[in-house]
Structures are given as structure tokens and as C-alpha cells.
C-alpha atoms as a PDB file:
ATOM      1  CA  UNK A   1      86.038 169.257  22.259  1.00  0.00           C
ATOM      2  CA  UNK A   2      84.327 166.472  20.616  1.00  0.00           C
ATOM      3  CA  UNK A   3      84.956 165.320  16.996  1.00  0.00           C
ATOM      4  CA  UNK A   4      81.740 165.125  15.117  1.00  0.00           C
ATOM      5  CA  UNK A   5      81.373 162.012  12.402  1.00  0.00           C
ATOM      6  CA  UNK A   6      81.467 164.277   8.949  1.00  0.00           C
ATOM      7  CA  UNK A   7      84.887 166.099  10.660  1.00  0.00           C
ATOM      8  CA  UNK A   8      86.440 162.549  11.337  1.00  0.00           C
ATOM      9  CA  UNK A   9      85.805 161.556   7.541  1.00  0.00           C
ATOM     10  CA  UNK A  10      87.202 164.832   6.630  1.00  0.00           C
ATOM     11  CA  UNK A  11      90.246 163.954   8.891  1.00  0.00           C
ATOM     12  CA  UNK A  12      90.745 160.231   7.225  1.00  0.00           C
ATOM     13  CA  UNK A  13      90.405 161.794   3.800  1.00  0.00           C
ATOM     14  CA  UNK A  14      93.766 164.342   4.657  1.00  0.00           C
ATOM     15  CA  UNK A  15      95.477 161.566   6.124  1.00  0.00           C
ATOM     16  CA  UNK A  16      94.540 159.344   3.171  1.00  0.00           C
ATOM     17  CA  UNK A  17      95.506 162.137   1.100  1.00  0.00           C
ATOM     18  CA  UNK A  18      98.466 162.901   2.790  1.00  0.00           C
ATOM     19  CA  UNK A  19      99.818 159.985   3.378  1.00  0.00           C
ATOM     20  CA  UNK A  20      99.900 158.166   0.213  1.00  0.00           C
ATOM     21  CA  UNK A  21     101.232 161.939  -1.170  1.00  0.00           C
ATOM     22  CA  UNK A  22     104.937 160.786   0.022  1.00  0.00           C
ATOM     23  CA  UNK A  23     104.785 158.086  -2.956  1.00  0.00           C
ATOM     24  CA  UNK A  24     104.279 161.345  -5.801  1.00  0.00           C
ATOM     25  CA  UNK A  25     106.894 163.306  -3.903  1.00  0.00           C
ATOM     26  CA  UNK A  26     104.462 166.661  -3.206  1.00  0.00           C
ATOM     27  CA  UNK A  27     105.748 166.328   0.693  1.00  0.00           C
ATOM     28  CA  UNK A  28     102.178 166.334   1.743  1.00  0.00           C
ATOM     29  CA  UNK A  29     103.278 163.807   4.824  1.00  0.00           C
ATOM     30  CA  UNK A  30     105.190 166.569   5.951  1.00  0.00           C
ATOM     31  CA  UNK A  31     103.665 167.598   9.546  1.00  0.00           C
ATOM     32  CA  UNK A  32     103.144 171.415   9.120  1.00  0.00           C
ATOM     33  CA  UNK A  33     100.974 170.303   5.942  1.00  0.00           C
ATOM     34  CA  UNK A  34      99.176 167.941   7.962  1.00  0.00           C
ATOM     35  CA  UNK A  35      98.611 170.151  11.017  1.00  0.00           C
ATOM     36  CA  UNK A  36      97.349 173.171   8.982  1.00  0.00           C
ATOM     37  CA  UNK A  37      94.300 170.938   7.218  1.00  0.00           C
ATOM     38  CA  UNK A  38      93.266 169.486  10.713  1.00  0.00           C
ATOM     39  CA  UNK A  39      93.427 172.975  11.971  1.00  0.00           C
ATOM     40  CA  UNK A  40      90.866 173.692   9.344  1.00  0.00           C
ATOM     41  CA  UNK A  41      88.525 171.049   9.672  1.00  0.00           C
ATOM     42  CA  UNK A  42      88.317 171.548  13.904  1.00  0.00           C
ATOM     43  CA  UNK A  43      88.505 174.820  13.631  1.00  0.00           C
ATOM     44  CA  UNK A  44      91.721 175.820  15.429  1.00  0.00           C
ATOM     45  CA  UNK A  45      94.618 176.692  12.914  1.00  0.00           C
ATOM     46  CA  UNK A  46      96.692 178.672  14.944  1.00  0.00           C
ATOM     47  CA  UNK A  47      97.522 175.843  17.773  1.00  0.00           C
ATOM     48  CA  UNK A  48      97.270 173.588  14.603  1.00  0.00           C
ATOM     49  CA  UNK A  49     100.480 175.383  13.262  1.00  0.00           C
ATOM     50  CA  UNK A  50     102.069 176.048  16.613  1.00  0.00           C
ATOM     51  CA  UNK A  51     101.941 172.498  16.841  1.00  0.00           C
ATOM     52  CA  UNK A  52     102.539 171.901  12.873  1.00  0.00           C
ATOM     53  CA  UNK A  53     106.035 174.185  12.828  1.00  0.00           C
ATOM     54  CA  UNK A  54     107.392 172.403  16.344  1.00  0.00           C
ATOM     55  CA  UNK A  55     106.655 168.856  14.656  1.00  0.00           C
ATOM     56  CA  UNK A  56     108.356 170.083  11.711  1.00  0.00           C
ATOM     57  CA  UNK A  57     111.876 171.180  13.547  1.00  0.00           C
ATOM     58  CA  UNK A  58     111.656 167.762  15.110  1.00  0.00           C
ATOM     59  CA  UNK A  59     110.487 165.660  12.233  1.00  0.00           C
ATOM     60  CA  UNK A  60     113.024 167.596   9.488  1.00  0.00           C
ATOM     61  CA  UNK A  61     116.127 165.639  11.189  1.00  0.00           C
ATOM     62  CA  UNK A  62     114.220 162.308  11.812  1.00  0.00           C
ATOM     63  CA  UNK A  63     113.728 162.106   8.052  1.00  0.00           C
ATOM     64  CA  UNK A  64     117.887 161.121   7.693  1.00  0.00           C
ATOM     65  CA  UNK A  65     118.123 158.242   8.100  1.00  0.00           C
ATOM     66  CA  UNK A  66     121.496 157.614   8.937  1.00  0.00           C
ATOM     67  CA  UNK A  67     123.092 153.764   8.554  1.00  0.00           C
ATOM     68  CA  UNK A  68     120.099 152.505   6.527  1.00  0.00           C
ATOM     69  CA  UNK A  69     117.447 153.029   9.047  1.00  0.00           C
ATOM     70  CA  UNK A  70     113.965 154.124   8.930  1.00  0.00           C
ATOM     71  CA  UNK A  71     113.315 157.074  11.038  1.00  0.00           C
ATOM     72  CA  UNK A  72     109.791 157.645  12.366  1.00  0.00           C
ATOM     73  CA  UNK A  73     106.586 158.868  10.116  1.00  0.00           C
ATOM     74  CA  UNK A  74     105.694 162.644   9.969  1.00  0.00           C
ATOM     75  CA  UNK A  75     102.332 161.750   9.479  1.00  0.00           C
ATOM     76  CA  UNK A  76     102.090 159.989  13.475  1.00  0.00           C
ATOM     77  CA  UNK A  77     102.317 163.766  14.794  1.00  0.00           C
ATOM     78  CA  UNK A  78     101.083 165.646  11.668  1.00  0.00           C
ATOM     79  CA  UNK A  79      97.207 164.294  12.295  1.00  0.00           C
ATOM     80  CA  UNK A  80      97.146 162.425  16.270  1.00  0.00           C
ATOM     81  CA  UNK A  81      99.201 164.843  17.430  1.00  0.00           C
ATOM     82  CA  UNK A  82      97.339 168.060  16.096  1.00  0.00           C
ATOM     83  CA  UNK A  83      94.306 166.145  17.368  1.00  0.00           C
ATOM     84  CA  UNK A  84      95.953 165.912  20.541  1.00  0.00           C
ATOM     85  CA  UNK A  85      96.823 169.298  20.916  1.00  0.00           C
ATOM     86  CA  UNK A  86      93.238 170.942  19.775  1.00  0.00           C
ATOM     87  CA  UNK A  87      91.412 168.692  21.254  1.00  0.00           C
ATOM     88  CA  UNK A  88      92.940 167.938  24.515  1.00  0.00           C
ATOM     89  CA  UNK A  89      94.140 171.644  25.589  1.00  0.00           C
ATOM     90  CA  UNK A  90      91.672 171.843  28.254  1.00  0.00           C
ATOM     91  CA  UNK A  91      93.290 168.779  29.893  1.00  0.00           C
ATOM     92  CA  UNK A  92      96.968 170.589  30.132  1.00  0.00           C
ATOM     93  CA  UNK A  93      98.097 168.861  27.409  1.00  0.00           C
ATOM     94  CA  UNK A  94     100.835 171.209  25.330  1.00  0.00           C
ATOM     95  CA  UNK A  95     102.096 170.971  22.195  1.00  0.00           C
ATOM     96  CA  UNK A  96     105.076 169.642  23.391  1.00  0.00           C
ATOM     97  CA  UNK A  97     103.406 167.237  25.381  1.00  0.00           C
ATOM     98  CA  UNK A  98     101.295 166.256  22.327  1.00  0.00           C
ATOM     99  CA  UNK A  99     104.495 166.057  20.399  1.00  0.00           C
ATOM    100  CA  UNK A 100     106.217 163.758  23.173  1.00  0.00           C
ATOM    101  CA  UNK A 101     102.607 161.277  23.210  1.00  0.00           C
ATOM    102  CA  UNK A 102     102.209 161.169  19.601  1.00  0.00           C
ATOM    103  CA  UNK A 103     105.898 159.564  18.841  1.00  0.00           C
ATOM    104  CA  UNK A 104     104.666 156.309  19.098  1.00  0.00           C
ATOM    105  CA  UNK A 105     101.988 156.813  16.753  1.00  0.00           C
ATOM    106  CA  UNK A 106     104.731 158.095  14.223  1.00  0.00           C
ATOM    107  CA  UNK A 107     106.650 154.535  14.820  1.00  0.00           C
ATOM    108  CA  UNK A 108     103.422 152.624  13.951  1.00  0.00           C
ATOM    109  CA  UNK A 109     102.806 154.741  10.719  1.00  0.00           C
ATOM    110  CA  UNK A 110     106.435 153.376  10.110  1.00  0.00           C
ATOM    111  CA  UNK A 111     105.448 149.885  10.327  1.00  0.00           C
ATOM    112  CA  UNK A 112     102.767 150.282   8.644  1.00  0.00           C
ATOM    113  CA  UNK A 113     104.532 151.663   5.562  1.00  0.00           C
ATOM    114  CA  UNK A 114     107.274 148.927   5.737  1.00  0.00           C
ATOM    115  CA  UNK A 115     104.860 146.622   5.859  1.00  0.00           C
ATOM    116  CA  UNK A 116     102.774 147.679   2.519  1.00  0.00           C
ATOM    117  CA  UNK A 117     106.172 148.222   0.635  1.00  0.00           C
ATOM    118  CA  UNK A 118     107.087 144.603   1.812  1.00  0.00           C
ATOM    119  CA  UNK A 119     103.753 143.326   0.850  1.00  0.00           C
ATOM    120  CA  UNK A 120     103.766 145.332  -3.245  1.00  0.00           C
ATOM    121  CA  UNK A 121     107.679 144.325  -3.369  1.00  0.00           C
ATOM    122  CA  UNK A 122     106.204 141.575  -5.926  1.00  0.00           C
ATOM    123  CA  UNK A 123     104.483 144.197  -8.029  1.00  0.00           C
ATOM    124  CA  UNK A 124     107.152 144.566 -10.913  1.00  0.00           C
ATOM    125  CA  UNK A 125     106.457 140.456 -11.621  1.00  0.00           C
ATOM    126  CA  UNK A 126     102.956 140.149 -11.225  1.00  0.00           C
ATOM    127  CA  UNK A 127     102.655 143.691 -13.788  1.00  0.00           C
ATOM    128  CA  UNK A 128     105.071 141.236 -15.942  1.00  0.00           C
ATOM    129  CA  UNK A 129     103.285 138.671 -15.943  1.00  0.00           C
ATOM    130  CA  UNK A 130      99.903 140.171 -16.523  1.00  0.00           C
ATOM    131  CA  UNK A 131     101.512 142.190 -19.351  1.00  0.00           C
ATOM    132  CA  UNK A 132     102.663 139.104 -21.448  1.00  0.00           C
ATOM    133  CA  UNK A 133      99.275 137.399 -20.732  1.00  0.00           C
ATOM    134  CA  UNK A 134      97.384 140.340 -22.241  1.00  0.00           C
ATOM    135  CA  UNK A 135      95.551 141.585 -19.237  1.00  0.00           C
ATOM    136  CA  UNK A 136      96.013 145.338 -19.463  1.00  0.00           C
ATOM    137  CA  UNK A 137      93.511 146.742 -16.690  1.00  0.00           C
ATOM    138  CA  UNK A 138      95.008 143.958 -14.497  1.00  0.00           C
ATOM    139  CA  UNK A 139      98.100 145.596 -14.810  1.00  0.00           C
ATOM    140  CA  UNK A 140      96.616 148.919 -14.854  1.00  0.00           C
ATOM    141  CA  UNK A 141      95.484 147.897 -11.209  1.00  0.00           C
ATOM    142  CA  UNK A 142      98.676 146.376 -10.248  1.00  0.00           C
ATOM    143  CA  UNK A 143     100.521 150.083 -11.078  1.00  0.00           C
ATOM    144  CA  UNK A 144      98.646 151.765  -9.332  1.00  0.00           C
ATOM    145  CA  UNK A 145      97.970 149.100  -6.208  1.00  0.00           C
ATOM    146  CA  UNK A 146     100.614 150.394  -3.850  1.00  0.00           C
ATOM    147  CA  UNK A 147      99.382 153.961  -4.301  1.00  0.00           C
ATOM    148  CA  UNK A 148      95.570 153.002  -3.420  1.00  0.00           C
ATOM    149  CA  UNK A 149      96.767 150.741  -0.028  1.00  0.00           C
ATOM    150  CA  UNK A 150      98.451 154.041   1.254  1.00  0.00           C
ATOM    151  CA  UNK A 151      95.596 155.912   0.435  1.00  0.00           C
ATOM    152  CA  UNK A 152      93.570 153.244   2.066  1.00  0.00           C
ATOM    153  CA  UNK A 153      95.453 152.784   5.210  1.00  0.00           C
ATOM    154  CA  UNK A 154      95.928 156.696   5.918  1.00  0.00           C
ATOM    155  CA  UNK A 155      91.717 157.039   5.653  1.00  0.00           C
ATOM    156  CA  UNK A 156      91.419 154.046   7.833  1.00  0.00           C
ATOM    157  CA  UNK A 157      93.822 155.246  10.828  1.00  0.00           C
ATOM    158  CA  UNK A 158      92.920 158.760  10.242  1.00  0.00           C
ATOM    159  CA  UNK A 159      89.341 158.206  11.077  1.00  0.00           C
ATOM    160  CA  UNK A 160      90.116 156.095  13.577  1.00  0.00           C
ATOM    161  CA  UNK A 161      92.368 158.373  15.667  1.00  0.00           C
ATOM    162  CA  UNK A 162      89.529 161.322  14.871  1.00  0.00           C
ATOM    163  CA  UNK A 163      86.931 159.245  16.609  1.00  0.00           C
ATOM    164  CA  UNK A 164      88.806 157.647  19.158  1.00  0.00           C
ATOM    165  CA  UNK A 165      89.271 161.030  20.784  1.00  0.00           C
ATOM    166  CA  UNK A 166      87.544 159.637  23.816  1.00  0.00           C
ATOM    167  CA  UNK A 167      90.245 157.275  24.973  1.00  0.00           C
ATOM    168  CA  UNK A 168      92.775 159.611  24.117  1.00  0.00           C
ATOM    169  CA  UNK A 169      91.033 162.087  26.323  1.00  0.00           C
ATOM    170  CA  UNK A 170      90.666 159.032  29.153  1.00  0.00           C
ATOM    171  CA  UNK A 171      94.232 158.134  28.687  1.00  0.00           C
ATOM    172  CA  UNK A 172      95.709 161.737  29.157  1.00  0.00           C
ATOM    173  CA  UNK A 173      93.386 161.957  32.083  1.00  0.00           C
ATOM    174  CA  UNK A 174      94.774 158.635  33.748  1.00  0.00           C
ATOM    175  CA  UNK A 175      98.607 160.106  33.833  1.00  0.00           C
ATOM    176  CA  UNK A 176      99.529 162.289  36.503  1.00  0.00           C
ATOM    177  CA  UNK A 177     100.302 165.830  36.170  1.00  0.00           C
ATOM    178  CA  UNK A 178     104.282 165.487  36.730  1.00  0.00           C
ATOM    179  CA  UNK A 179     104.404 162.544  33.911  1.00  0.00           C
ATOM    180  CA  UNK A 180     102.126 165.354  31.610  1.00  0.00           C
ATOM    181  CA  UNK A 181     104.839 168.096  32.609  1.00  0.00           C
ATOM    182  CA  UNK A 182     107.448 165.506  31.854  1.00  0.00           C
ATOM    183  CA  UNK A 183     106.013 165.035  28.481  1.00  0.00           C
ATOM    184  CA  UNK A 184     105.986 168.469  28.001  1.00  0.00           C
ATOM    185  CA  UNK A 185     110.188 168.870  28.965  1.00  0.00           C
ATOM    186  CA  UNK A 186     110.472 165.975  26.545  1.00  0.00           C
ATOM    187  CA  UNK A 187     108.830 167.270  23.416  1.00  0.00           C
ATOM    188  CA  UNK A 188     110.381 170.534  23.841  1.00  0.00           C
ATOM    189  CA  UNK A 189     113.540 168.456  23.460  1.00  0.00           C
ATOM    190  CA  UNK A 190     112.719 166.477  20.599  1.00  0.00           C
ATOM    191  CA  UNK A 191     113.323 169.401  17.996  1.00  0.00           C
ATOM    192  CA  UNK A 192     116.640 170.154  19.356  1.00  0.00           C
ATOM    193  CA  UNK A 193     117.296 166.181  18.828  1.00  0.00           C
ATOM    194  CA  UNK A 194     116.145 166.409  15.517  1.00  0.00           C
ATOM    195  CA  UNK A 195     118.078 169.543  14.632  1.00  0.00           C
ATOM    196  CA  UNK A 196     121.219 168.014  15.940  1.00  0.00           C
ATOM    197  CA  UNK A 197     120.684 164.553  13.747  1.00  0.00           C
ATOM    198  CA  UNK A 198     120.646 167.201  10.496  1.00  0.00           C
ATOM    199  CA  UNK A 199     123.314 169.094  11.774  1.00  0.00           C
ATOM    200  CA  UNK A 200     125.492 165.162  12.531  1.00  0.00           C
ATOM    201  CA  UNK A 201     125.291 165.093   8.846  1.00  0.00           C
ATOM    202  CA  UNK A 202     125.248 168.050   7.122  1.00  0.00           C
ATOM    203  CA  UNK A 203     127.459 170.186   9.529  1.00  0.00           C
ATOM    204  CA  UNK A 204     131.238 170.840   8.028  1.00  0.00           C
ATOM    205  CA  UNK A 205     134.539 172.207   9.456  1.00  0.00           C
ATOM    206  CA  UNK A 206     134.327 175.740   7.156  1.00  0.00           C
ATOM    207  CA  UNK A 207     130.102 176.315   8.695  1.00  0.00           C
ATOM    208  CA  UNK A 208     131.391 175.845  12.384  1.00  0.00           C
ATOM    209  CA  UNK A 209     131.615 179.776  12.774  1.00  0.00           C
ATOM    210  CA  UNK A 210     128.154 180.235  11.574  1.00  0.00           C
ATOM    211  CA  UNK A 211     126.383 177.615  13.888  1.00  0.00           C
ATOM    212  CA  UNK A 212     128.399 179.666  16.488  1.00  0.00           C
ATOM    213  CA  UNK A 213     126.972 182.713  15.332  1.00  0.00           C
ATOM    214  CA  UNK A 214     123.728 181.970  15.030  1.00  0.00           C
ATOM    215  CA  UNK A 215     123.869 180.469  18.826  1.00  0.00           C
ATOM    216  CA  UNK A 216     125.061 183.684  19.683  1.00  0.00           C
ATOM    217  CA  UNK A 217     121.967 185.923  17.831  1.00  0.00           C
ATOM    218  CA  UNK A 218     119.222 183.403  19.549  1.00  0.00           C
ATOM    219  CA  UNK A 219     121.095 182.659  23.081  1.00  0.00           C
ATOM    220  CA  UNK A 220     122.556 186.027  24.074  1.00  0.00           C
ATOM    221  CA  UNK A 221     121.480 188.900  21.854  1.00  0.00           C
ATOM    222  CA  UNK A 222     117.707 186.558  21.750  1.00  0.00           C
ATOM    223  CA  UNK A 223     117.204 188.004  18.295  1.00  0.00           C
ATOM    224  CA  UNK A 224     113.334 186.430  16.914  1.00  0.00           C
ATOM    225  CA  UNK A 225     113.496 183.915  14.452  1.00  0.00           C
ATOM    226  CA  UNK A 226     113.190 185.984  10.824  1.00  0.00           C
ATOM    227  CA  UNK A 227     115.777 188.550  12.466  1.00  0.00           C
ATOM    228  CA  UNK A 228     118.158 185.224  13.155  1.00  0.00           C
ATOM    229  CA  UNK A 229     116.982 184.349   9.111  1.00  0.00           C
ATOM    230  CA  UNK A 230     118.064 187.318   7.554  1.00  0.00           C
ATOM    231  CA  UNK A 231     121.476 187.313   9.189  1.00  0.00           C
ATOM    232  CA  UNK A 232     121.712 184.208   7.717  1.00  0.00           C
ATOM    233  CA  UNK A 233     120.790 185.729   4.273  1.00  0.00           C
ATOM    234  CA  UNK A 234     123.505 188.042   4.776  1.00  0.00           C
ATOM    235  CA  UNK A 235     126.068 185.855   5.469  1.00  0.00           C
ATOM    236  CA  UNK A 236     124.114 183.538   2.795  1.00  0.00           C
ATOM    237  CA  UNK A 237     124.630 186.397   0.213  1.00  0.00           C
ATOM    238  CA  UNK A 238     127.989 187.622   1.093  1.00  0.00           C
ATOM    239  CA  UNK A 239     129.306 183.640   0.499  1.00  0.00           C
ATOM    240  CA  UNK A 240     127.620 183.833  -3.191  1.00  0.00           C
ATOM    241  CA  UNK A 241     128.413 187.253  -4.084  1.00  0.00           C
ATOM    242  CA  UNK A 242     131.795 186.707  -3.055  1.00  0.00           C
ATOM    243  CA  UNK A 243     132.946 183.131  -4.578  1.00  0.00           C
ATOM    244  CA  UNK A 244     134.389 183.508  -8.559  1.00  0.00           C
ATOM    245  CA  UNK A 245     131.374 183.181 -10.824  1.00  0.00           C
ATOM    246  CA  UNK A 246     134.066 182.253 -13.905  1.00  0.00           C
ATOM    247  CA  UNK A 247     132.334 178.693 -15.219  1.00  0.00           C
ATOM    248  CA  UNK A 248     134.076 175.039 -14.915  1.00  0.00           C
ATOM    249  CA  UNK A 249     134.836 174.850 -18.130  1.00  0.00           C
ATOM    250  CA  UNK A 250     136.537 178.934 -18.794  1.00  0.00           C
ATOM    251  CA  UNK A 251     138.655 177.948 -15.471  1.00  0.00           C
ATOM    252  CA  UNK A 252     139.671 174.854 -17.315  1.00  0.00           C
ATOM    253  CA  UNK A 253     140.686 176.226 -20.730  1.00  0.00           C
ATOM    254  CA  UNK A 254     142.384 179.206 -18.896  1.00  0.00           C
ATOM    255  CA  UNK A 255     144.313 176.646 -16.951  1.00  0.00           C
ATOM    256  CA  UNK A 256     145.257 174.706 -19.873  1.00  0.00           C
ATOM    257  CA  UNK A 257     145.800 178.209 -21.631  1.00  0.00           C
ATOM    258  CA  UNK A 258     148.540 178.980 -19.210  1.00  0.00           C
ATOM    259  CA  UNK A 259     150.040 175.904 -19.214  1.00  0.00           C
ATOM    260  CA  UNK A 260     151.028 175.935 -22.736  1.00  0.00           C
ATOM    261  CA  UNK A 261     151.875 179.451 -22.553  1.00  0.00           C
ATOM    262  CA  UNK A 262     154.365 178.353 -19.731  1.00  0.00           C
ATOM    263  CA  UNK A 263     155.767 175.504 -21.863  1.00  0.00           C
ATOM    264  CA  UNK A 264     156.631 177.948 -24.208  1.00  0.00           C
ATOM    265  CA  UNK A 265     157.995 180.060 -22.220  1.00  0.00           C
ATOM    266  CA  UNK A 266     160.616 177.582 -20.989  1.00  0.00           C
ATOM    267  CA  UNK A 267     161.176 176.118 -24.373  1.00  0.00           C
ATOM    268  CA  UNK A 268     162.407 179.431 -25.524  1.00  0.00           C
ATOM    269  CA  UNK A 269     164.521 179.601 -23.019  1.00  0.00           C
ATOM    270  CA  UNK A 270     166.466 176.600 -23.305  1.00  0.00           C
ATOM    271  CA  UNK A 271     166.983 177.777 -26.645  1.00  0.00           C
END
């Protein structure tokens, strides 16, 4: 499939879009957003959000970043990877293989972004400084700089990973089929690593029995996906339902309510 020049502008536009989107905090650099406007502009949305929702399970965990580090960019497999995976099906290449060869393209959006926040770490002193020297639209352009050099950056590798489809297509062809197949095993790991890095943080004593359980609904009893959900909305519901909806404060004045009333109590009875 070859990427014409007015669908590669298109593409550089959503990344650009997308991209700087993570600094307003609409989660536009979220892969399955990504996936689902390159599926429209080539003209294959479902392997765009086959692709987009396998990304996601892998790229939901690599956004903790656990001991101060920077986990990889959603927006690497979001657009090269959904590029990958349209464009380069004919070749064998999976979306889990596109998901394994688009990782490093996820650690160079990384870089990238470190290096632009490094770069606009001055901005607070040169908007003070061209505040108390009167120039207002210098400022105005200052505020908004680090915005337009995501925006920027995303349009610029965007179109260039939409029209360098060729010697992505020349690479995959140069690797042999085992390494492609090996790729494949490897990105259909990836989302259980990911899963596990959310679950290394957010996983507590008192939810051990329901990880167990819903092992047991998608190993053994291989329940589909919204069947495994809406056991979890029962479960979900019976922990609400069940818990006592008195408020913080009522507990608190009934507590102190019973305290005096037991002070009382044994005052009048040493008398």
C-alpha cells in the first residue's frame, strides 16, 4: 500500500495534533486515539484499532513511571506503528509485530520531548523579562512557544514516517521470517508487561482475590472480554453498595456523641 503525499500531510497534521495535545491534557497522545485517525486517513480502521486497543494495554502501564523515570511515548506506536500494521500486512507483519518494531520509535518520541522541555525550561524568565520591558506579543509568543514546537515536531516526524513507508517496507523485507515471528511473540508480550507494571503499583493485599478471579473467568472458564467487565461491575457494585454511605463528618460527631455520652455514664457512676 503506498502512502500518497495529501494522506502523509494528513498524517503529520494528527501527529502534530496529537502530540502537542498531551500539554492541554485531552489524552490525544494516547495510542487508540492515534490509531483510529490513521485508520481513517488510509482507509483501514478496523486493523487501525486492533492495533490501537493492543498499543493501548501495553502503553497504559508504560505511562507509570515508577522511580522518576520516563517511560516510552504513546505516540511512537499510535502513528509508525498503525502505519506499520496497514501498510505492511501483506509482508506478514502483525500487529504484534508492528507493536514489537515500533518501540523504538516510542523511545525517540521520548527524547524528543525531553529535549523540547529542556530547551523551553527558560521560558518562565524570558516571559519575565519581556513582561517588565513592555513587550506583550513577545511574551504572548513565549506562552505559547512550547505548545507550537510540539506541534511542530509531531507534523515534522509524522510526515516523515508517512512517506518513508518505503524503507520501512525494505527494512521489514530484509529480516527473516523467524526474527518477524519473533517480533510477533514479543509484542504479544508487551501488554502483559505493561499490565503487570500497573498492577506493581496499584495492586493491594484486599484486590488479590479479584485478580485471581478474573484469571480464572479469562484462563479457564475463557469468558470474552465485556463478559470478564461486567463481572467486574458486579463485584465493582457489590463493594459500593455494600460499604456505609454515613459521611466523614456524621461518623465523627456520632463518635464524639458517644464519647461524651460514655463520660457521663461513668461519671454517674462514681457518684
Amino acid at each position: 500500500m503506498e502512502i500518497t503525499l495529501v494522506q502523509g500531510i494528513l498524517i503529520g497534521l494528527i501527529t502534530a495534533f496529537c502530540y502537542s495535545g498531551q500539554l492541554l491534557g485531552i489524552y490525544t497522545n494516547r495510542a487508540l486515539v492515534m490509531s483510529f485517525f490513521v485508520g481513517v486517513v488510509l482507509g483501514d480502521i478496523p486493523t487501525a484499532l486492533k492495533f490501537g486497543a493492543l498499543a493501548e494495554l501495553a502503553y497504559m502501564g508504560f505511562g507509570v513511571g515508577a522511580g522518576g523515570t520516563v517511560p516510552p511515548n504513546p505516540v511512537g506506536p499510535g502513528i509508525v506503528g498503525t502505519i506499520m500494521a496497514i501498510t505492511l500486512k501483506d509482508q506478514g507483519v502483525t500487529a504484534e509485530s508492528a507493536l514489537a518494531l515500533s518501540f523504538p520509535f516510542a523511545v525517540l518520541f521520548q527524547l524528543v520531548t525531553t529535549a523540547l522541555y529542556t530547551f523551553f525550561s527558560g521560558s518562565a524568565k524570558w516571559s519575565k523579562n519581556a513582561i517588565e520591558s513592555g513587550q506583550f506579543k513577545k511574551f504572548t509568543l513565549i506562552a505559547h512557544s512550547t505548545y507550537i514546537a510540539f506541534a511542530l515536531a509531531g507534523f515534522l516526524i509524522g510526515i516523515l514516517a508517512a512517506l518513508s513507508r518505503p524503507g520501512l517496507q525494505a527494512f521489514v523485507e530484509a529480516l527473516p521470517e523467524w526474527l518477524i515471528n519473533g517480533f510477533s511473540v514479543a509484542g504479544g508480550l508487551i501488554p502483559a508487561i505493561g499490565f503487570a507494571m500497573i498492577m506493581s503499583v496499584m495492586l493491594e493485599k484486599s484486590l488479590i482475590p479479584y485478580v485471581l478471579l478474573g484469571y480464572v473467568c479469562v484462563a479457564y472458564l475463557e469468558l470474552p472480554t465485556m463478559a470478564v467487565a461486567m463481572v467486574g461491575a458486579v463485584f465493582a457494585l457489590i463493594q459500593y453498595y455494600g460499604k456505609d454511605k454515613t459521611p466523614v463528618g456524621e461518623k465523627s460527631l456520632a463518635a464524639n456523641n458517644q464519647t461524651l455520652l460514655d463520660e457521663e455514664e461513668d461519671f454517674s457512676n462514681g457518684i
